[in-house]
PDB file of N, CA and C in Angstrom:
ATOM      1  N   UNK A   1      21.046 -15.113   6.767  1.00  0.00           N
ATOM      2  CA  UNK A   1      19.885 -15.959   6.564  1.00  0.00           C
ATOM      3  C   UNK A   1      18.942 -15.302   5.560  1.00  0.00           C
ATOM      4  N   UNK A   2      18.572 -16.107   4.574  1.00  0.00           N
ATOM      5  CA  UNK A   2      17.565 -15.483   3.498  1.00  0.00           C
ATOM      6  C   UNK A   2      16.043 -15.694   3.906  1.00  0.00           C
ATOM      7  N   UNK A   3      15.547 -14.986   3.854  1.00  0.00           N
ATOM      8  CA  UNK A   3      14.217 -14.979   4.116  1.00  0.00           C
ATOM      9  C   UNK A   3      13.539 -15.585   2.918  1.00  0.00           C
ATOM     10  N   UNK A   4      12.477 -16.713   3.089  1.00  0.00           N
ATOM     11  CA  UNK A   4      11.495 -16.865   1.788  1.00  0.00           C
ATOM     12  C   UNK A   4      10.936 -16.540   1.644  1.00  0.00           C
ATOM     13  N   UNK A   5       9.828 -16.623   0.149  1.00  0.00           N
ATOM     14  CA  UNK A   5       9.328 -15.993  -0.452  1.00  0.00           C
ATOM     15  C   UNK A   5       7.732 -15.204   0.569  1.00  0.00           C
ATOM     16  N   UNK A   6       7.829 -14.044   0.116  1.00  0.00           N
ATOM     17  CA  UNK A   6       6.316 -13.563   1.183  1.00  0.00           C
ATOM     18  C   UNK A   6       6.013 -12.604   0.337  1.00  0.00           C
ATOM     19  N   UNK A   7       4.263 -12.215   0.748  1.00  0.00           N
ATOM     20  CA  UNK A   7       3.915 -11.530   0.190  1.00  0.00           C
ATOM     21  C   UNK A   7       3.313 -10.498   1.292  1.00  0.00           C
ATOM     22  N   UNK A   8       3.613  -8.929   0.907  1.00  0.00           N
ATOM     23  CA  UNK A   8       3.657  -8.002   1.982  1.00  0.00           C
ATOM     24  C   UNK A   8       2.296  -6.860   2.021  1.00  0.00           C
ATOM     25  N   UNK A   9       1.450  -6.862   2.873  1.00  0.00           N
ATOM     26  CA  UNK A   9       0.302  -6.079   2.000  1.00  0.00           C
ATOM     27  C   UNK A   9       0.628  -4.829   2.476  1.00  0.00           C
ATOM     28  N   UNK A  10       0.322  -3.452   2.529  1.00  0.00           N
ATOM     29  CA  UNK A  10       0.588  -2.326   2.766  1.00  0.00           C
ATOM     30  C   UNK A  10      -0.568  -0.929   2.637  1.00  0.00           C
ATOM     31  N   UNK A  11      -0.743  -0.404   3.846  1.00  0.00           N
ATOM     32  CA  UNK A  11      -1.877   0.669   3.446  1.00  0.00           C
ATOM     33  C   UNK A  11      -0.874   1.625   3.280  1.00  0.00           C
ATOM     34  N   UNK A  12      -0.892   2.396   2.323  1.00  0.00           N
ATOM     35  CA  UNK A  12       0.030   3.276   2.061  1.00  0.00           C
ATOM     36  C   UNK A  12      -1.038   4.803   1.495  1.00  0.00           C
ATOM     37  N   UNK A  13      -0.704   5.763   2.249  1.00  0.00           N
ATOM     38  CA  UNK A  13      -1.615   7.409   1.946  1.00  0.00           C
ATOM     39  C   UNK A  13      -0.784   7.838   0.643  1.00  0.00           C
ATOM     40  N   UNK A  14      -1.714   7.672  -0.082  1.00  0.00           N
ATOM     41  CA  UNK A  14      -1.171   8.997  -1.376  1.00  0.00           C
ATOM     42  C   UNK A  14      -1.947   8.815  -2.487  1.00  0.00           C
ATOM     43  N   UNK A  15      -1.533   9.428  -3.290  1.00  0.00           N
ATOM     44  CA  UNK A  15      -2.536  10.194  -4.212  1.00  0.00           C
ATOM     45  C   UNK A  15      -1.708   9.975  -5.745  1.00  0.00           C
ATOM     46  N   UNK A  16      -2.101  10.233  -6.740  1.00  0.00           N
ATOM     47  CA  UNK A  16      -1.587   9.590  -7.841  1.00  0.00           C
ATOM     48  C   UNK A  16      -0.168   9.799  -8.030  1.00  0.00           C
ATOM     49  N   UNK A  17       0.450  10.853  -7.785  1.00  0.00           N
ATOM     50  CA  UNK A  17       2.269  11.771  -8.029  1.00  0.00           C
ATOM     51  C   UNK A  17       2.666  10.518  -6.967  1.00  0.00           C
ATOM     52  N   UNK A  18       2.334   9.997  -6.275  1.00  0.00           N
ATOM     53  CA  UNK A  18       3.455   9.497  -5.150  1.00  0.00           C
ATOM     54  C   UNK A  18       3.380   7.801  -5.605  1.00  0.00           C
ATOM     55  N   UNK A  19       2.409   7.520  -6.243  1.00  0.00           N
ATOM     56  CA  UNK A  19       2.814   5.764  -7.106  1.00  0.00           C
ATOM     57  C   UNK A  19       4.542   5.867  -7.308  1.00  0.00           C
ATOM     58  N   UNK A  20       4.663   6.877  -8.451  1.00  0.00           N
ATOM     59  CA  UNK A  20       6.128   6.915  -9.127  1.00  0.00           C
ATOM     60  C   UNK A  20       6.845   6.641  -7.694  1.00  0.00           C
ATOM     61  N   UNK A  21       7.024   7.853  -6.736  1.00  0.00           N
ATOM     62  CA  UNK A  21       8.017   8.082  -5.941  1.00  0.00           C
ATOM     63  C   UNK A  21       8.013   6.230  -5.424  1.00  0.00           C
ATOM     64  N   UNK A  22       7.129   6.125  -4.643  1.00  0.00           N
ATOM     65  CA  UNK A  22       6.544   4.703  -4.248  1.00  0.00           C
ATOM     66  C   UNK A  22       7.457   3.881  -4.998  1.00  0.00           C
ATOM     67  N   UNK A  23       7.044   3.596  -6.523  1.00  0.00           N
ATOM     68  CA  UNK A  23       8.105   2.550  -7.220  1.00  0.00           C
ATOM     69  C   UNK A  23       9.469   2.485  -7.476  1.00  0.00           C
ATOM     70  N   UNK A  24       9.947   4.143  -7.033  1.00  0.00           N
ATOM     71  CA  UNK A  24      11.420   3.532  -7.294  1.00  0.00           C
ATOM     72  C   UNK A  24      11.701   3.448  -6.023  1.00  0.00           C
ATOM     73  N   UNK A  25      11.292   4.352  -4.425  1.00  0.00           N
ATOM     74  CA  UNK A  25      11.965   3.760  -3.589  1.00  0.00           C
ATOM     75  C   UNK A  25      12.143   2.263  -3.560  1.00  0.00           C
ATOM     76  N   UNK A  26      10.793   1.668  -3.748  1.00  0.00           N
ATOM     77  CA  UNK A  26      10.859   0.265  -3.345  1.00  0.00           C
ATOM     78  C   UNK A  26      11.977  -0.744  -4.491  1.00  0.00           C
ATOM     79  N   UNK A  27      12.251  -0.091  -5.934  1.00  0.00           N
ATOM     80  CA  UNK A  27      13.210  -0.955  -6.702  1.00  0.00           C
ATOM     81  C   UNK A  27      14.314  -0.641  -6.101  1.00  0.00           C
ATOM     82  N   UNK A  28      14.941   0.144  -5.105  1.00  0.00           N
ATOM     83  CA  UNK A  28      16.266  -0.030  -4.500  1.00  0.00           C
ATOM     84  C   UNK A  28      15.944  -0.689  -3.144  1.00  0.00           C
ATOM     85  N   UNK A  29      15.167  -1.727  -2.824  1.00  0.00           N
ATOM     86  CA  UNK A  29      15.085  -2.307  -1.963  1.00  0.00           C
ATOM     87  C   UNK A  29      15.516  -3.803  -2.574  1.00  0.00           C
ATOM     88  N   UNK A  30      16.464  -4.170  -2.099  1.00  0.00           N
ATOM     89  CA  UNK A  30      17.024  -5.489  -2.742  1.00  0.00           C
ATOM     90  C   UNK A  30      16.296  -7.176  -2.048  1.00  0.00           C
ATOM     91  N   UNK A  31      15.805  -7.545  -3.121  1.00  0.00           N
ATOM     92  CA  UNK A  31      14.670  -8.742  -2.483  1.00  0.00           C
ATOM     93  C   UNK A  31      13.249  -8.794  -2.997  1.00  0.00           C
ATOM     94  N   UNK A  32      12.924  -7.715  -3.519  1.00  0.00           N
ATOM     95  CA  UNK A  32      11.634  -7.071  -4.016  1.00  0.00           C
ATOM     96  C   UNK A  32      11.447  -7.702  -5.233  1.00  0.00           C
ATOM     97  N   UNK A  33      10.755  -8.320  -5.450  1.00  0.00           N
ATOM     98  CA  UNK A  33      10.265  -9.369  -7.139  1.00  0.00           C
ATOM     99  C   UNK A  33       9.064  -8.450  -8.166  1.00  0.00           C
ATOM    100  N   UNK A  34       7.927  -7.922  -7.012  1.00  0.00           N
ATOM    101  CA  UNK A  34       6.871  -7.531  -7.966  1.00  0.00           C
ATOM    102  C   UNK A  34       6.170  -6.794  -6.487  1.00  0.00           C
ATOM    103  N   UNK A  35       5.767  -5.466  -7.049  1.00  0.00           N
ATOM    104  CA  UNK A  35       4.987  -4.267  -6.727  1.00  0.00           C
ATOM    105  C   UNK A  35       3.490  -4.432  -7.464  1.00  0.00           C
ATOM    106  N   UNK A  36       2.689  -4.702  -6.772  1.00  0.00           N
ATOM    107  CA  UNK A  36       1.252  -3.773  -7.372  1.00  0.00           C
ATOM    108  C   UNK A  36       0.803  -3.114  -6.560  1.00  0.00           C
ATOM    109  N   UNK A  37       0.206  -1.984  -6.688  1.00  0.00           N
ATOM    110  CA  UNK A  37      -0.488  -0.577  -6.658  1.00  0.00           C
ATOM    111  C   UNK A  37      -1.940  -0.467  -6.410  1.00  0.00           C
ATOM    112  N   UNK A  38      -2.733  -0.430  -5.990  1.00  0.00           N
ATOM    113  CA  UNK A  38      -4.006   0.177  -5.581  1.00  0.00           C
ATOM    114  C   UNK A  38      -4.182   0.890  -5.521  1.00  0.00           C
ATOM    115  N   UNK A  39      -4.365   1.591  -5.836  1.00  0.00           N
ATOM    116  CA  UNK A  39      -4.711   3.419  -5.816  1.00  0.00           C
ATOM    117  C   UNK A  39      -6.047   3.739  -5.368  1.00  0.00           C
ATOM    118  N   UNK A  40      -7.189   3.342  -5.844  1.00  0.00           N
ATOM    119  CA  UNK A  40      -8.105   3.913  -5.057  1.00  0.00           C
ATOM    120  C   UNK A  40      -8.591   2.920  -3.972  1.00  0.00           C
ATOM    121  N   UNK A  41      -7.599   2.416  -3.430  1.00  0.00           N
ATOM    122  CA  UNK A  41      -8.265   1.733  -1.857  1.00  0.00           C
ATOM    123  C   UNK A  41      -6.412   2.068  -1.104  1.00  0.00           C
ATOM    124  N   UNK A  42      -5.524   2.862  -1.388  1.00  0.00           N
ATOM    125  CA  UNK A  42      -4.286   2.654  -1.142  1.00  0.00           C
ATOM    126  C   UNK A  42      -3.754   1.553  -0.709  1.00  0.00           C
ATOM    127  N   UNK A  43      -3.325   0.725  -1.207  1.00  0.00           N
ATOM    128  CA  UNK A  43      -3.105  -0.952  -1.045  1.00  0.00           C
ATOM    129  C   UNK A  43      -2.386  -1.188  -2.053  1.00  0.00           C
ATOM    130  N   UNK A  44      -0.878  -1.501  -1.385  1.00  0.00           N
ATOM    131  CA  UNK A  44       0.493  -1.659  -1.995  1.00  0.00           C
ATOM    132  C   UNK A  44       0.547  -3.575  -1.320  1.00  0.00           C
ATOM    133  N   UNK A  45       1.016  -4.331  -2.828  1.00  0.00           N
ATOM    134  CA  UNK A  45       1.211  -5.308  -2.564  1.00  0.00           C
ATOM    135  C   UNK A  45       2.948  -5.994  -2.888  1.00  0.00           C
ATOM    136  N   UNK A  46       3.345  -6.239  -1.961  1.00  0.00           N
ATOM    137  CA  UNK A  46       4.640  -6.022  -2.119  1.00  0.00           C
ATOM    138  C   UNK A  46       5.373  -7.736  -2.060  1.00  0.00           C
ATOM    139  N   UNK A  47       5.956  -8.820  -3.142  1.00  0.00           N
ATOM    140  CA  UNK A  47       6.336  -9.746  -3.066  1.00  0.00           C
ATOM    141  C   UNK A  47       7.872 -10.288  -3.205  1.00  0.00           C
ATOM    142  N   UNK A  48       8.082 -10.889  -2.757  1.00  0.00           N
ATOM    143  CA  UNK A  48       9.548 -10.967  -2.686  1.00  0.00           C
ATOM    144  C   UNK A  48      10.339 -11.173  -1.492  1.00  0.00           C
ATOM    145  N   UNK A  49      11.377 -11.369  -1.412  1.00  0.00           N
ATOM    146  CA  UNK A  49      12.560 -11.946  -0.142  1.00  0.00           C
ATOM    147  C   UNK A  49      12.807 -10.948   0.296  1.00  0.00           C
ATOM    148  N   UNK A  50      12.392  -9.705   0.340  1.00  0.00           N
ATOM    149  CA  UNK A  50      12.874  -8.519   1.655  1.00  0.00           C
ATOM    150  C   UNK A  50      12.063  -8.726   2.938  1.00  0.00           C
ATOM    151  N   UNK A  51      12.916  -8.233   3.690  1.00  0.00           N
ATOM    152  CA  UNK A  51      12.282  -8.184   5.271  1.00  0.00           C
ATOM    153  C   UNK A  51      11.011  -6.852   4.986  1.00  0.00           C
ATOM    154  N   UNK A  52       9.637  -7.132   5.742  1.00  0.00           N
ATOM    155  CA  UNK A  52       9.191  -6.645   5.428  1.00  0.00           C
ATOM    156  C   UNK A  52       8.979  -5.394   6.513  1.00  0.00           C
ATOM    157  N   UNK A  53      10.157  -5.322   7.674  1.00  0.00           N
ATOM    158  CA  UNK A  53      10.401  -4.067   8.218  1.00  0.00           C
ATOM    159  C   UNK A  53      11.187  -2.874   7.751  1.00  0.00           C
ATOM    160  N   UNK A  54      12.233  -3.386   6.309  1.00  0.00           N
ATOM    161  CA  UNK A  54      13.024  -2.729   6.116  1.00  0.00           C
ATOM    162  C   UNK A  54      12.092  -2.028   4.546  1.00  0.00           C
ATOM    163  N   UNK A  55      11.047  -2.417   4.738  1.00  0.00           N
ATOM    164  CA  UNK A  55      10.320  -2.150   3.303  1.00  0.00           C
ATOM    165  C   UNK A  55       9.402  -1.083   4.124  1.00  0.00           C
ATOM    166  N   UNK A  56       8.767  -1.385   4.991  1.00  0.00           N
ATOM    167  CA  UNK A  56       8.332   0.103   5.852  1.00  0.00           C
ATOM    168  C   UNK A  56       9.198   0.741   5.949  1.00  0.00           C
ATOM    169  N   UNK A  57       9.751   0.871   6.638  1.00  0.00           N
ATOM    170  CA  UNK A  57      11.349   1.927   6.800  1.00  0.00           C
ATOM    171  C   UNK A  57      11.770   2.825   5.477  1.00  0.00           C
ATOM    172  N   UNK A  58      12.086   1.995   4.537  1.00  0.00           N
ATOM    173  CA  UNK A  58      12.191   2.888   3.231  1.00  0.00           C
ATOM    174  C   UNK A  58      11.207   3.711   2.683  1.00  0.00           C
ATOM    175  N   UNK A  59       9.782   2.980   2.756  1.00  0.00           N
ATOM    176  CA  UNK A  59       8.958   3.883   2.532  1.00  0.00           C
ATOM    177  C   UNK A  59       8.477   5.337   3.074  1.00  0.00           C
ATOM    178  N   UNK A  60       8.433   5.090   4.522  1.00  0.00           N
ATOM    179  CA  UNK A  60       8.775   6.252   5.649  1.00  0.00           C
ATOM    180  C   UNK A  60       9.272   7.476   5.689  1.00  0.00           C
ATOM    181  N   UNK A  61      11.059   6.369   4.784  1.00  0.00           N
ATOM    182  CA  UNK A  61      12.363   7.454   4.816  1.00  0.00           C
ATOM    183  C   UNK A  61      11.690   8.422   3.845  1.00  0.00           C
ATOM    184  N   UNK A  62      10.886   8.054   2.661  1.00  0.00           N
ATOM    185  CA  UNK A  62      10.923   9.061   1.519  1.00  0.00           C
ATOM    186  C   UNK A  62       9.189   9.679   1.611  1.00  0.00           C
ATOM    187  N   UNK A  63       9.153   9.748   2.618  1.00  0.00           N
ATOM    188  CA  UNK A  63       7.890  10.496   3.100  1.00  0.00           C
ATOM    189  C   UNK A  63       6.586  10.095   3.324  1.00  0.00           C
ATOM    190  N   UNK A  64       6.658   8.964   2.797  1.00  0.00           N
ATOM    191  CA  UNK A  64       5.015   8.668   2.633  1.00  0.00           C
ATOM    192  C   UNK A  64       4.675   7.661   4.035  1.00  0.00           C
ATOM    193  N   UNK A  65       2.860   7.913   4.034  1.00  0.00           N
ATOM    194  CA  UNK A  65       2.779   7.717   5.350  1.00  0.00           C
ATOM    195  C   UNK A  65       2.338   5.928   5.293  1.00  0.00           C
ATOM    196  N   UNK A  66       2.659   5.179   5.693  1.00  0.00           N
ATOM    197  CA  UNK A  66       2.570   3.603   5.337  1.00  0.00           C
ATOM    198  C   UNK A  66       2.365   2.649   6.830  1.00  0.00           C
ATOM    199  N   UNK A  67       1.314   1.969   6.667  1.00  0.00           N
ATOM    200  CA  UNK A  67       1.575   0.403   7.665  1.00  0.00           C
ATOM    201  C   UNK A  67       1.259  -0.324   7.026  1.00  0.00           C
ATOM    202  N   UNK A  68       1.199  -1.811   7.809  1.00  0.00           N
ATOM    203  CA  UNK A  68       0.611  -3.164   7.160  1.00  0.00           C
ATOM    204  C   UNK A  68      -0.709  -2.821   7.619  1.00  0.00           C
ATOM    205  N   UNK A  69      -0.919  -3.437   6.081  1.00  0.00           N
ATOM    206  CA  UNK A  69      -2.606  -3.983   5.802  1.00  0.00           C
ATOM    207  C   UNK A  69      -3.049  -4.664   6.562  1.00  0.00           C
ATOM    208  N   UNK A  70      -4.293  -4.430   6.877  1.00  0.00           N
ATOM    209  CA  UNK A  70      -4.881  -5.452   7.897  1.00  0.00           C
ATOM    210  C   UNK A  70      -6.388  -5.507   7.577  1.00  0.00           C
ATOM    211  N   UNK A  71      -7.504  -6.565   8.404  1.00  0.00           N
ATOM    212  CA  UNK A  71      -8.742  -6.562   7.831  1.00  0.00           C
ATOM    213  C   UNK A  71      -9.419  -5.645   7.759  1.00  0.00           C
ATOM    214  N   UNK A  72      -9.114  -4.607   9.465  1.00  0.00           N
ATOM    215  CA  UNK A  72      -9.834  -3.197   9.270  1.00  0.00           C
ATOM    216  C   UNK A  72      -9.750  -2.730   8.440  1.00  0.00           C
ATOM    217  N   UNK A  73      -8.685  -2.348   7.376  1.00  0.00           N
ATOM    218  CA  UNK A  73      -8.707  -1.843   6.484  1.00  0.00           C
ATOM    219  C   UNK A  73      -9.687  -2.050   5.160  1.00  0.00           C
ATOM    220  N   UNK A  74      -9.933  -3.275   5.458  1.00  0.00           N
ATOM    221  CA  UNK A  74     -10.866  -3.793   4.387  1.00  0.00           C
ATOM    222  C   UNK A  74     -12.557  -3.177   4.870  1.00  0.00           C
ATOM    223  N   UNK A  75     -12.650  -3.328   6.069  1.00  0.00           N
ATOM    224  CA  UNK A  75     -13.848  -2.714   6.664  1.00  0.00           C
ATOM    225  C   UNK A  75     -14.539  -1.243   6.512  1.00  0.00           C
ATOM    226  N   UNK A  76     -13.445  -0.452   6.609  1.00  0.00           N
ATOM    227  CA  UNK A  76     -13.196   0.820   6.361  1.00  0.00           C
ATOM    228  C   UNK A  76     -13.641   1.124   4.763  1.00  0.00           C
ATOM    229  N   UNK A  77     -12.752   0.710   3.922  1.00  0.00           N
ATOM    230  CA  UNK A  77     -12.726   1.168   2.503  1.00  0.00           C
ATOM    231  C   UNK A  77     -14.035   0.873   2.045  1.00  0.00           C
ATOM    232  N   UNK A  78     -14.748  -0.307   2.655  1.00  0.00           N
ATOM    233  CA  UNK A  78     -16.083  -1.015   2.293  1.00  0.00           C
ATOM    234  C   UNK A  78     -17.291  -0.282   3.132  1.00  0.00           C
ATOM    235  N   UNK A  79     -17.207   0.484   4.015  1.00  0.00           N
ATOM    236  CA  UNK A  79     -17.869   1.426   4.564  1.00  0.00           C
ATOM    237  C   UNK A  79     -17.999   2.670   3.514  1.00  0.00           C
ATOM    238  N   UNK A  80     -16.580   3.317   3.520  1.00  0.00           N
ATOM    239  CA  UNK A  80     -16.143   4.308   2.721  1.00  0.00           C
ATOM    240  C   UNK A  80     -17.210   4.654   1.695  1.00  0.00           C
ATOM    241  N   UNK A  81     -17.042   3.745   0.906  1.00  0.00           N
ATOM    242  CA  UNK A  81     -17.430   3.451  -0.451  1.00  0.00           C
ATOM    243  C   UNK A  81     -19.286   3.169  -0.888  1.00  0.00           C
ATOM    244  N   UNK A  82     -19.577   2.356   0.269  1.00  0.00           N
ATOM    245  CA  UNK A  82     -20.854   2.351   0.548  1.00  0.00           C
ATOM    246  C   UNK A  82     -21.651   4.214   1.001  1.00  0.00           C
ATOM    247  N   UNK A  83     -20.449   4.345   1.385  1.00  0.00           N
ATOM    248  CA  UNK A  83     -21.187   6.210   2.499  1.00  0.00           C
ATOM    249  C   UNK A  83     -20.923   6.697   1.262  1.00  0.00           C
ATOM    250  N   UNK A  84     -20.102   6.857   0.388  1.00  0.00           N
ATOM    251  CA  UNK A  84     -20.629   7.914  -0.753  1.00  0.00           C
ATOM    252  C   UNK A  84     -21.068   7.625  -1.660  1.00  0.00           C
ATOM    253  N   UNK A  85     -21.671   6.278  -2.056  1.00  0.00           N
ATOM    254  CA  UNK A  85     -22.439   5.644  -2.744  1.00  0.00           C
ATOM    255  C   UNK A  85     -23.992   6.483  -2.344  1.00  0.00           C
ATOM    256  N   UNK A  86     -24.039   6.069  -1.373  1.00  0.00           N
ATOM    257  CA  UNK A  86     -25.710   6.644  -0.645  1.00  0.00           C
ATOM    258  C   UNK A  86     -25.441   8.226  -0.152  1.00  0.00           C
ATOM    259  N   UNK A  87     -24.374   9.163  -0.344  1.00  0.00           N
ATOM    260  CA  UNK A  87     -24.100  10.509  -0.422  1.00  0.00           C
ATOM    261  C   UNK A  87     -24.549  10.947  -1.443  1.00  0.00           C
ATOM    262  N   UNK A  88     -24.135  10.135  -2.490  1.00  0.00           N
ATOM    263  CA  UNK A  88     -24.584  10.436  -4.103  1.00  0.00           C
ATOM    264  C   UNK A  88     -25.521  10.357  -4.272  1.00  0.00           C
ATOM    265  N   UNK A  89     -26.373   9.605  -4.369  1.00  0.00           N
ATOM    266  CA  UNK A  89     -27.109   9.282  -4.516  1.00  0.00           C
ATOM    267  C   UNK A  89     -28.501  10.107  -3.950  1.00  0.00           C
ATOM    268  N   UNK A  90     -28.230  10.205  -2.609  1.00  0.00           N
ATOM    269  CA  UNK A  90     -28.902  11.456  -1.690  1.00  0.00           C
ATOM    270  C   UNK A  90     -29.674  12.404  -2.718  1.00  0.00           C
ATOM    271  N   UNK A  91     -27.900  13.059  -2.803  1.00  0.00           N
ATOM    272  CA  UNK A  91     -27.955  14.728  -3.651  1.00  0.00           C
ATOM    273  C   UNK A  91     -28.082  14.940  -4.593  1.00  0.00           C
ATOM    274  N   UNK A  92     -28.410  13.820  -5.294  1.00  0.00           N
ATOM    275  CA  UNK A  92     -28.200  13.833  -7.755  1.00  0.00           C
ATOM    276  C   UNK A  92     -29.972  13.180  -7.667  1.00  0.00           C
TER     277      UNK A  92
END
Protein backbone atom coordinates (compact mmCIF):
# COMPACT_ATOMS: atom_id res chain seq x y z
CA UNK A 1 0.00 0.00 0.00
CA UNK A 2 1.43 3.47 -0.98
CA UNK A 3 1.07 6.02 1.30
CA UNK A 4 0.02 9.70 -0.04
CA UNK A 5 1.45 12.59 -0.29
CA UNK A 6 2.38 14.18 3.49
CA UNK A 7 4.24 16.56 4.82
CA UNK A 8 6.49 15.58 7.93
CA UNK A 9 7.64 18.30 10.43
CA UNK A 10 10.64 17.33 12.62
CA UNK A 11 12.58 18.85 15.69
CA UNK A 12 15.80 17.63 14.97
CA UNK A 13 19.22 18.73 17.59
CA UNK A 14 22.18 19.81 15.63
CA UNK A 15 24.30 22.27 14.71
CA UNK A 16 25.54 23.28 11.27
CA UNK A 17 28.16 19.82 10.33
CA UNK A 18 25.05 17.60 10.86
CA UNK A 19 22.55 19.46 7.96
CA UNK A 20 24.99 17.46 5.42
CA UNK A 21 24.88 14.16 7.46
CA UNK A 22 20.92 14.92 7.84
CA UNK A 23 20.61 15.22 3.88
CA UNK A 24 22.03 12.29 2.72
CA UNK A 25 20.65 9.99 5.34
CA UNK A 26 17.29 11.15 4.42
CA UNK A 27 18.10 10.87 0.23
CA UNK A 28 18.41 7.05 0.86
CA UNK A 29 15.08 7.05 2.26
CA UNK A 30 12.94 6.05 -0.73
CA UNK A 31 9.59 8.27 -0.94
CA UNK A 32 11.26 11.49 0.12
CA UNK A 33 10.43 14.42 -2.64
CA UNK A 34 11.88 17.60 -0.80
CA UNK A 35 13.90 18.32 2.53
CA UNK A 36 14.03 21.83 4.04
CA UNK A 37 16.25 22.69 6.89
CA UNK A 38 15.87 25.15 9.70
CA UNK A 39 18.72 25.58 11.38
CA UNK A 40 18.27 28.10 13.77
CA UNK A 41 14.89 26.88 15.22
CA UNK A 42 16.01 23.00 14.31
CA UNK A 43 12.98 22.26 12.15
CA UNK A 44 13.36 19.67 9.41
CA UNK A 45 10.52 19.67 6.94
CA UNK A 46 10.23 16.54 5.33
CA UNK A 47 7.65 15.88 2.08
CA UNK A 48 6.91 13.02 0.28
CA UNK A 49 5.38 9.26 0.31
CA UNK A 50 7.64 7.79 3.10
CA UNK A 51 6.22 6.50 6.25
CA UNK A 52 7.01 8.96 8.54
CA UNK A 53 8.22 6.31 11.26
CA UNK A 54 10.75 4.94 9.08
CA UNK A 55 12.10 8.60 8.52
CA UNK A 56 12.62 8.87 12.41
CA UNK A 57 14.27 5.62 12.55
CA UNK A 58 16.85 6.54 9.93
CA UNK A 59 17.53 9.60 11.40
CA UNK A 60 18.19 8.01 14.92
CA UNK A 61 20.18 5.19 13.17
CA UNK A 62 22.85 7.90 12.13
CA UNK A 63 22.92 9.63 15.41
CA UNK A 64 21.07 12.52 15.57
CA UNK A 65 18.66 13.22 18.21
CA UNK A 66 15.02 13.80 16.38
CA UNK A 67 11.00 13.82 17.09
CA UNK A 68 7.94 15.24 15.50
CA UNK A 69 7.32 18.77 15.62
CA UNK A 70 4.73 19.86 17.57
CA UNK A 71 3.17 23.35 18.82
CA UNK A 72 5.31 23.28 21.99
CA UNK A 73 7.93 23.53 20.00
CA UNK A 74 6.82 26.61 18.54
CA UNK A 75 6.27 27.99 22.15
CA UNK A 76 9.62 27.24 23.27
CA UNK A 77 11.73 28.68 20.32
CA UNK A 78 9.38 31.90 20.73
CA UNK A 79 10.22 32.11 24.41
CA UNK A 80 13.86 31.25 23.57
CA UNK A 81 14.32 33.99 21.40
CA UNK A 82 12.37 36.58 23.24
CA UNK A 83 14.83 35.55 26.66
CA UNK A 84 17.88 36.50 24.76
CA UNK A 85 16.49 39.25 23.07
CA UNK A 86 15.91 40.97 26.65
CA UNK A 87 19.46 39.11 27.86
CA UNK A 88 20.98 41.33 25.30
CA UNK A 89 19.75 43.83 25.64
CA UNK A 90 20.11 43.80 29.61
CA UNK A 91 24.01 43.63 29.23
CA UNK A 92 25.03 45.93 25.85
Amino acid sequence: MRLGLQTIELKVEMVAIHEKRLRKCLSKVRGIEKVEVDGSIQKVVVTGYANRNKILKALRRVGLRVEFWSPHNEILNAYASASLMINNFIFF
